[in-house]
Protein backbone atom coordinates (compact mmCIF):
# COMPACT_ATOMS: atom_id res chain seq x y z
CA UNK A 1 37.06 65.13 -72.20
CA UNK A 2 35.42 61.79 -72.38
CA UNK A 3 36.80 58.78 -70.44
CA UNK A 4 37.07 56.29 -73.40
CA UNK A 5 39.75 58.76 -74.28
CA UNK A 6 41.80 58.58 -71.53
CA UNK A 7 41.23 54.57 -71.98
CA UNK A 8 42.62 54.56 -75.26
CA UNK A 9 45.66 56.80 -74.38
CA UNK A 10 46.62 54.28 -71.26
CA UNK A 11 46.16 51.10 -73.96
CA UNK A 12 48.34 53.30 -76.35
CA UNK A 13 51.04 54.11 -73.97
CA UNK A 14 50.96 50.34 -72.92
CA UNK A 15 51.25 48.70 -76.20
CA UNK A 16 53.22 51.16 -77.68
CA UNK A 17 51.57 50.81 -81.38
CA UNK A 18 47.60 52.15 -82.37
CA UNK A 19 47.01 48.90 -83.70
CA UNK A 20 47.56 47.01 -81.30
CA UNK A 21 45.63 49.25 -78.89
CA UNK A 22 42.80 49.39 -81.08
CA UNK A 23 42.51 45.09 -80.90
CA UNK A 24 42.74 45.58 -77.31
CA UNK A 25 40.14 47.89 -76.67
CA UNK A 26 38.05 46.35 -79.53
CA UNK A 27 37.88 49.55 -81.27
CA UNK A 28 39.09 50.44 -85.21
CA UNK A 29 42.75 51.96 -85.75
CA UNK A 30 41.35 55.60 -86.99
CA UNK A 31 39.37 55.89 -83.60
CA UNK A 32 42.45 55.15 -81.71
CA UNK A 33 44.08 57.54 -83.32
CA UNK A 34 40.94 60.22 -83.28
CA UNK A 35 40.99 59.69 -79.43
CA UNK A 36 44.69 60.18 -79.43
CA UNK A 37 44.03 63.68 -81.26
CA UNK A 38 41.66 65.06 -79.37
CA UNK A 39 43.43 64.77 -76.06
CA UNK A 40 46.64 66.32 -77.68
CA UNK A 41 44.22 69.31 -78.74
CA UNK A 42 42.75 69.60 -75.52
CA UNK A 43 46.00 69.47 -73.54
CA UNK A 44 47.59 71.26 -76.43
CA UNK A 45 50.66 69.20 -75.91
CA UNK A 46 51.97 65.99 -78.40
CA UNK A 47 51.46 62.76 -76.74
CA UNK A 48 53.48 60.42 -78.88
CA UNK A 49 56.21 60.03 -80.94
CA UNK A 50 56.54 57.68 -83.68
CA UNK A 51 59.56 55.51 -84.00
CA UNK A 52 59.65 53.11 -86.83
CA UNK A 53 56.38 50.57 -86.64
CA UNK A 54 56.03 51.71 -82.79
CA UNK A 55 54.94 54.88 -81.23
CA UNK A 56 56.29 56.14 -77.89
CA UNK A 57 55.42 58.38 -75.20
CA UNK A 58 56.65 62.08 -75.60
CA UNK A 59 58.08 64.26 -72.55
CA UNK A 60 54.44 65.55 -72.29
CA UNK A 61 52.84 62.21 -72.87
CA UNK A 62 54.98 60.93 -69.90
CA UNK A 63 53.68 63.47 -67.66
CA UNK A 64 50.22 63.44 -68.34
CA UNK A 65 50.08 59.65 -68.25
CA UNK A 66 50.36 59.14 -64.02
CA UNK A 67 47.30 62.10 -64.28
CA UNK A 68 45.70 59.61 -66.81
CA UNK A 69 45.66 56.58 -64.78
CA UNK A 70 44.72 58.41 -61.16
CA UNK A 71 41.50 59.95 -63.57
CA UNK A 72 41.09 56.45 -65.28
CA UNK A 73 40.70 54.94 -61.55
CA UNK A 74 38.48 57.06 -60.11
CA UNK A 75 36.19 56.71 -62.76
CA UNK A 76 36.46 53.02 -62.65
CA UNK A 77 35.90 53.56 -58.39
CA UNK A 78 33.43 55.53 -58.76
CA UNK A 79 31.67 52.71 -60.97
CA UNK A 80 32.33 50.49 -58.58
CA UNK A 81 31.19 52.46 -55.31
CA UNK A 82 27.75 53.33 -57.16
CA UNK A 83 27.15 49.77 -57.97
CA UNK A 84 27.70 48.63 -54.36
CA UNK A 85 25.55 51.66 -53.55
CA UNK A 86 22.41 50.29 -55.83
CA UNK A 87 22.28 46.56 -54.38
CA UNK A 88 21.93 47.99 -51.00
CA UNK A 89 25.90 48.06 -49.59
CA UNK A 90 26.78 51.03 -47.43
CA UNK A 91 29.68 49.31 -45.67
CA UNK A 92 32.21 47.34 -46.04
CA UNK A 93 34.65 44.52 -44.21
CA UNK A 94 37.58 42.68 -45.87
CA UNK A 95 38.29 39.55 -44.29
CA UNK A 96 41.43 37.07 -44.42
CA UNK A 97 41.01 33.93 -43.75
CA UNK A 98 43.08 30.74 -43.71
CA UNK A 99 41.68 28.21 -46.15
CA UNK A 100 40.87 25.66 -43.28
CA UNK A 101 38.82 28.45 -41.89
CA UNK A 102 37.19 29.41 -45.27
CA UNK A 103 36.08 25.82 -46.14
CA UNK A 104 34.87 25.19 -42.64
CA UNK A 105 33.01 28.26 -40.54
CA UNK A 106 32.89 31.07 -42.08
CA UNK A 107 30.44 30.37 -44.51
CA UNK A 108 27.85 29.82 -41.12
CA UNK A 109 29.29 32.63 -39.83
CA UNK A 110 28.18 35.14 -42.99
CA UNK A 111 25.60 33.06 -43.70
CA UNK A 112 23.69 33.97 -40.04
CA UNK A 113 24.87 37.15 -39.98
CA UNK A 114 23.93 39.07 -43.29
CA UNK A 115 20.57 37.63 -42.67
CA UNK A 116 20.38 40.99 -40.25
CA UNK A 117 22.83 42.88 -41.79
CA UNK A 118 22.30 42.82 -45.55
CA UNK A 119 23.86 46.37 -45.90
CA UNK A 120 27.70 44.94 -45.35
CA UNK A 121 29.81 44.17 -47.89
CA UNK A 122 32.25 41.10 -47.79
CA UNK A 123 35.69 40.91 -49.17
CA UNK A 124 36.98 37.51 -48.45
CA UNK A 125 40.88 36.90 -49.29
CA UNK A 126 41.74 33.04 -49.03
CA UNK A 127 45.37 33.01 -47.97
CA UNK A 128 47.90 31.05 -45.78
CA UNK A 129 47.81 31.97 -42.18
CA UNK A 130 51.11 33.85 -42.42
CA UNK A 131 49.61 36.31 -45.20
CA UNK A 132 46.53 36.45 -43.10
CA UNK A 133 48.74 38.38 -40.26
CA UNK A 134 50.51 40.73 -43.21
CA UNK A 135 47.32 42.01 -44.09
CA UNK A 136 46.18 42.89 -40.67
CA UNK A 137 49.42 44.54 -39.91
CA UNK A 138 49.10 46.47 -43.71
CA UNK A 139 46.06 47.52 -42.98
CA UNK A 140 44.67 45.70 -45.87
CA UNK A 141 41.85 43.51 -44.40
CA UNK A 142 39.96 44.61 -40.86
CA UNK A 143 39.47 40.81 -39.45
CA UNK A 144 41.09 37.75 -39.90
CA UNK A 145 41.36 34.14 -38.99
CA UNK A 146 44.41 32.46 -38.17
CA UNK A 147 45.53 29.34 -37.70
CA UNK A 148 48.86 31.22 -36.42
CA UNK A 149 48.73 32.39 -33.11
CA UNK A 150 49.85 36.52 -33.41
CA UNK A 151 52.67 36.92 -31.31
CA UNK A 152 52.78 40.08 -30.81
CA UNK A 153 50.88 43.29 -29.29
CA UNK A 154 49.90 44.63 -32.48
CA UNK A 155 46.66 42.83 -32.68
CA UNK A 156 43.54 42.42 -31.31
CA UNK A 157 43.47 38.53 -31.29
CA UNK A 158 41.41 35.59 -29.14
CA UNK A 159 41.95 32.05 -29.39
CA UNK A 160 38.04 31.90 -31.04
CA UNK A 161 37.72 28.05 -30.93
CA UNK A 162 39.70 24.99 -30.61
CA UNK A 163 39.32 21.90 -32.93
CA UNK A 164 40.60 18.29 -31.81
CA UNK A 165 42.60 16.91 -34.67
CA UNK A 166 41.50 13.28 -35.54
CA UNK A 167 42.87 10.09 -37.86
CA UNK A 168 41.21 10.13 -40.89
CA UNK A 169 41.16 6.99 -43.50
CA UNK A 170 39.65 6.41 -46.55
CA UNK A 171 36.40 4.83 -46.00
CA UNK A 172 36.47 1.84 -48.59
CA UNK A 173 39.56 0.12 -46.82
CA UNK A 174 37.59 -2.54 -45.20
CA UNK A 175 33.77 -3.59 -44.76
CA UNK A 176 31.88 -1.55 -42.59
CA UNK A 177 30.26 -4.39 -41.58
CA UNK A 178 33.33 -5.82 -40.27
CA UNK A 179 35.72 -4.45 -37.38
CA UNK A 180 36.83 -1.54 -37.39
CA UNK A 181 40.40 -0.37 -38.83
CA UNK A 182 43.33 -0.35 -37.05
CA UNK A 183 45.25 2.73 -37.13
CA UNK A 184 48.68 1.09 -36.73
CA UNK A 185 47.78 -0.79 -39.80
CA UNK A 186 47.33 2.04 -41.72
CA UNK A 187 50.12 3.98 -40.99
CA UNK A 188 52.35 0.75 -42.24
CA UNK A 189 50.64 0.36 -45.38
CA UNK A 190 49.78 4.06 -45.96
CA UNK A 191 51.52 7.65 -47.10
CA UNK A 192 50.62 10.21 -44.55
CA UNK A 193 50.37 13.69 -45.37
CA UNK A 194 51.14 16.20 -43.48
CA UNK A 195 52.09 19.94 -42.98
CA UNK A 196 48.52 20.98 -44.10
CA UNK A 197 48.62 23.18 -40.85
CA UNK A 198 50.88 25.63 -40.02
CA UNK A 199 51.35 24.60 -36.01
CA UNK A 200 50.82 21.02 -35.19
CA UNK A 201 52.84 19.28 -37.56
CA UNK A 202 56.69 19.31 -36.91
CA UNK A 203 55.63 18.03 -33.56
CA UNK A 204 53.40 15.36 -34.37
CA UNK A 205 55.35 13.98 -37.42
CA UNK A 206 58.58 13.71 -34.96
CA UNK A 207 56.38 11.59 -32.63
CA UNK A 208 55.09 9.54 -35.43
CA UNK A 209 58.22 8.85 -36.55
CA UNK A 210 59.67 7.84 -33.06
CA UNK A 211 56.42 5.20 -32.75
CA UNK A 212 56.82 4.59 -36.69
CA UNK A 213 60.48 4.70 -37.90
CA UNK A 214 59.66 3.28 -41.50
CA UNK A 215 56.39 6.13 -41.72
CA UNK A 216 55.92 7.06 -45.49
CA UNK A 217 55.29 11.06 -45.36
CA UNK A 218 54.45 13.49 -48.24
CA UNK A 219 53.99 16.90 -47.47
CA UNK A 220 50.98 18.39 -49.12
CA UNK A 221 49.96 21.82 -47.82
CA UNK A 222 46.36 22.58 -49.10
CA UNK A 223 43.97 20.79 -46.31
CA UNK A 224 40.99 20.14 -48.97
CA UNK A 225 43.84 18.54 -51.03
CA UNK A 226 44.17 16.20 -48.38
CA UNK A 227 40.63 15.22 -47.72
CA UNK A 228 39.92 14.73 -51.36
CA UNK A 229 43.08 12.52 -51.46
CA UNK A 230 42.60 10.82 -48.44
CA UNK A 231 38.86 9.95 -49.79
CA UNK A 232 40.65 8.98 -53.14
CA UNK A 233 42.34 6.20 -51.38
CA UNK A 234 45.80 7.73 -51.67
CA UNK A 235 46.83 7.94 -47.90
CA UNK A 236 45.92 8.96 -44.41
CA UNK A 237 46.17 12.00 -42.54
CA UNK A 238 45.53 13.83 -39.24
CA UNK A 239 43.34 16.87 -39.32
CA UNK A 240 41.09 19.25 -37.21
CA UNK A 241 37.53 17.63 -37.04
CA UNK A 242 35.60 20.83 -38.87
CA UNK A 243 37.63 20.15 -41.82
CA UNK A 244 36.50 16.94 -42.27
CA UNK A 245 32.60 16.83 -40.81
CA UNK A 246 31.36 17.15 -44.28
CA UNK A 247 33.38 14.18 -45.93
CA UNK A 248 32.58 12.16 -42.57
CA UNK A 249 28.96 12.38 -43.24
CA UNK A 250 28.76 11.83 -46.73
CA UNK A 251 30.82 8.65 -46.23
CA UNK A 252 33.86 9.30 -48.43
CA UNK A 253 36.74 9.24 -45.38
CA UNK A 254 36.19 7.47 -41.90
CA UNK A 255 37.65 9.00 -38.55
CA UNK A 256 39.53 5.81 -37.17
CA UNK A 257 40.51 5.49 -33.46
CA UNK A 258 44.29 6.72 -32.42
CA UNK A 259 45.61 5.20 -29.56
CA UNK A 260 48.17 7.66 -28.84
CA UNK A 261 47.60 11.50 -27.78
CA UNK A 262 46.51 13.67 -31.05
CA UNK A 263 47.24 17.69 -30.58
CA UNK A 264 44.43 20.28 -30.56
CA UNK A 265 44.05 23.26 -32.99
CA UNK A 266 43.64 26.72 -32.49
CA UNK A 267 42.24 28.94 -34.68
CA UNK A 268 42.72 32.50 -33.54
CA UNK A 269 40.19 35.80 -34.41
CA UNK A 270 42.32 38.87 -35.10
CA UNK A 271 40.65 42.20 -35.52
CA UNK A 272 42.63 45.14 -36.73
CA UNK A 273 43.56 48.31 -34.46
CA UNK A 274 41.87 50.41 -37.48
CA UNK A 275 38.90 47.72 -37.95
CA UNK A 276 35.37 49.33 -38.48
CA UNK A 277 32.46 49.63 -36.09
CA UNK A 278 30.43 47.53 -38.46
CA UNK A 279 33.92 45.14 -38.65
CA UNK A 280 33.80 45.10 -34.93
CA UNK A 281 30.11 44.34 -34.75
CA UNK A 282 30.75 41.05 -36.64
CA UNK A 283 33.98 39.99 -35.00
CA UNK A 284 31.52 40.07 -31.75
CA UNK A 285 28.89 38.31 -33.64
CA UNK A 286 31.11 35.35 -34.21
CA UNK A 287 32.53 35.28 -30.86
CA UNK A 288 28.96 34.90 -29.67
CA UNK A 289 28.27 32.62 -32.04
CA UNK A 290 31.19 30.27 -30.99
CA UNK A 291 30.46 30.84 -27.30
CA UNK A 292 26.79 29.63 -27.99
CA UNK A 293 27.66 26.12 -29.89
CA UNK A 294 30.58 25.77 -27.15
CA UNK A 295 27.96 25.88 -24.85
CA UNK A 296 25.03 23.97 -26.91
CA UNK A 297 27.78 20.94 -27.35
């Protein structure tokens, strides 16, 4: 039996009509339906049924096809496991990460550490901090970074490093070479948005809006949304400094002074009960590495 058989059985039993299997799978209508033959004669059971213009499964087509797709996937697996196999991969660590987290460290982080350890394999899922937690608990990624704090005992979690969360402006309100802006000013004249982090913001909007009764919100939930709008000229926002170094240096937002107390932000490591040795080994990696700058700065 020859996998491009079982291929174009699956497309078959998907589209329900050779032709439009053979367009699928880029092949001609009389090999479809050569495939289609050869399996029946092998299995020495019919695999379709034709009704009208379509063709549908038979009892013995419907039985073989769950068979089918478990063979089709460990071929395609196995294609996939070799491949990691020939660049050098003999291990693997899936990752979920916030995307505050993803657009900030964790690029240094892998960066540093597959310079010694070129053998591991990243999977990096970008989700919301609430999905990061889900796939912990699923057992569907071995470490991730939060900007949720777990609340329960099912979790290996630290508090890995805290972030300050500063006013940031667009930087073409004023000239530089004048004095500086004044945050009150902005607020009046400026949308803020907010709820770009899951834990700070229902408290600090409710004390903006007891200092600022008129304040102009919009809620926009993606934080590199925010920067690129705040550097746009579109409105203000409060956000943890590593978001923003980047933008800050190359001059396209400016961190303005807040006279009133900002919040700080946590972003928590949690490694899974079933995480890996090698999973392990770089969860301690970037605590180390964290500890070190702590200390450095």
């Amino acid at each position: 039996m020859q996998i491009e058989w079982l291929q174009t059985f699956l497309a078959a039993a998907e589209e329900e009509n050779f032709r439009r299997a053979a367009d699928k799978l880029h092949l001609a209508q009389p090999t479809v339906t050569q495939h289609i033959r050869k399996l029946e004669e092998l299995w020495g059971v019919q695999l379709f049924a034709r009704v009208g213009q379509h063709v549908e499964l038979s009892p013995g087509g419907r039985r073989f096809l769950g068979h089918a797709k478990r063979l089709s996937d460990t071929y395609l697996d196995s294609l996939e496991d070799m491949a990691r196999w020939h660049q050098g991969y003999d291990t693997r660590v899936t990752i979920a990460v916030s995307p505050l987290v993803a657009t900030s460290y964790l690029p240094r982080w892998m960066r540093a550490y597959t310079k010694t350890h070129r053998q591991i394999e990243f999977v990096v899922k970008v989700l919301e901090s609430e999905s990061v937690l889900e796939q912990i608990s699923r057992q569907e990624a071995d470490i991730g970074f939060s900007r949720l704090r777990p609340d329960d005992g099912r979790f290996d979690a630290q508090v890995l490093y805290a972030d300050p969360v500063v006013f940031v402006a667009p930087a073409e309100e004023h000239d530089i070479d004048g004095p500086p802006q004044d945050s009150f000013d902005l607020l009046a004249r400026h949308t803020v948005f907010t709820h770009c982090h899951p834990e700070y913001w229902p408290e600090l909007t409710t004390n903006l809006r007891k200092q600022f009764p008129d304040l102009q919100t919009m809620v926009v939930s993606l934080v590199h949304v925010v920067v690129q709008w705040v550097g746009e000229g579109l409105g203000v926002s409060f956000l943890p400094q590593s978001t923003v170094q980047r933008e800050l240096l190359r001059g396209n937002i400016e961190e303005v002074h807040f006279p009133l107390p900002l919040p700080t932000a946590q972003t928590h490591l949690v490694v899974a009960r079933h995480a890996s040795t090698a999973a392990r080994d770089f969860a301690d990696f970037i605590t180390q590495y964290m500890r070190e700058r702590v200390s450095y700065h």
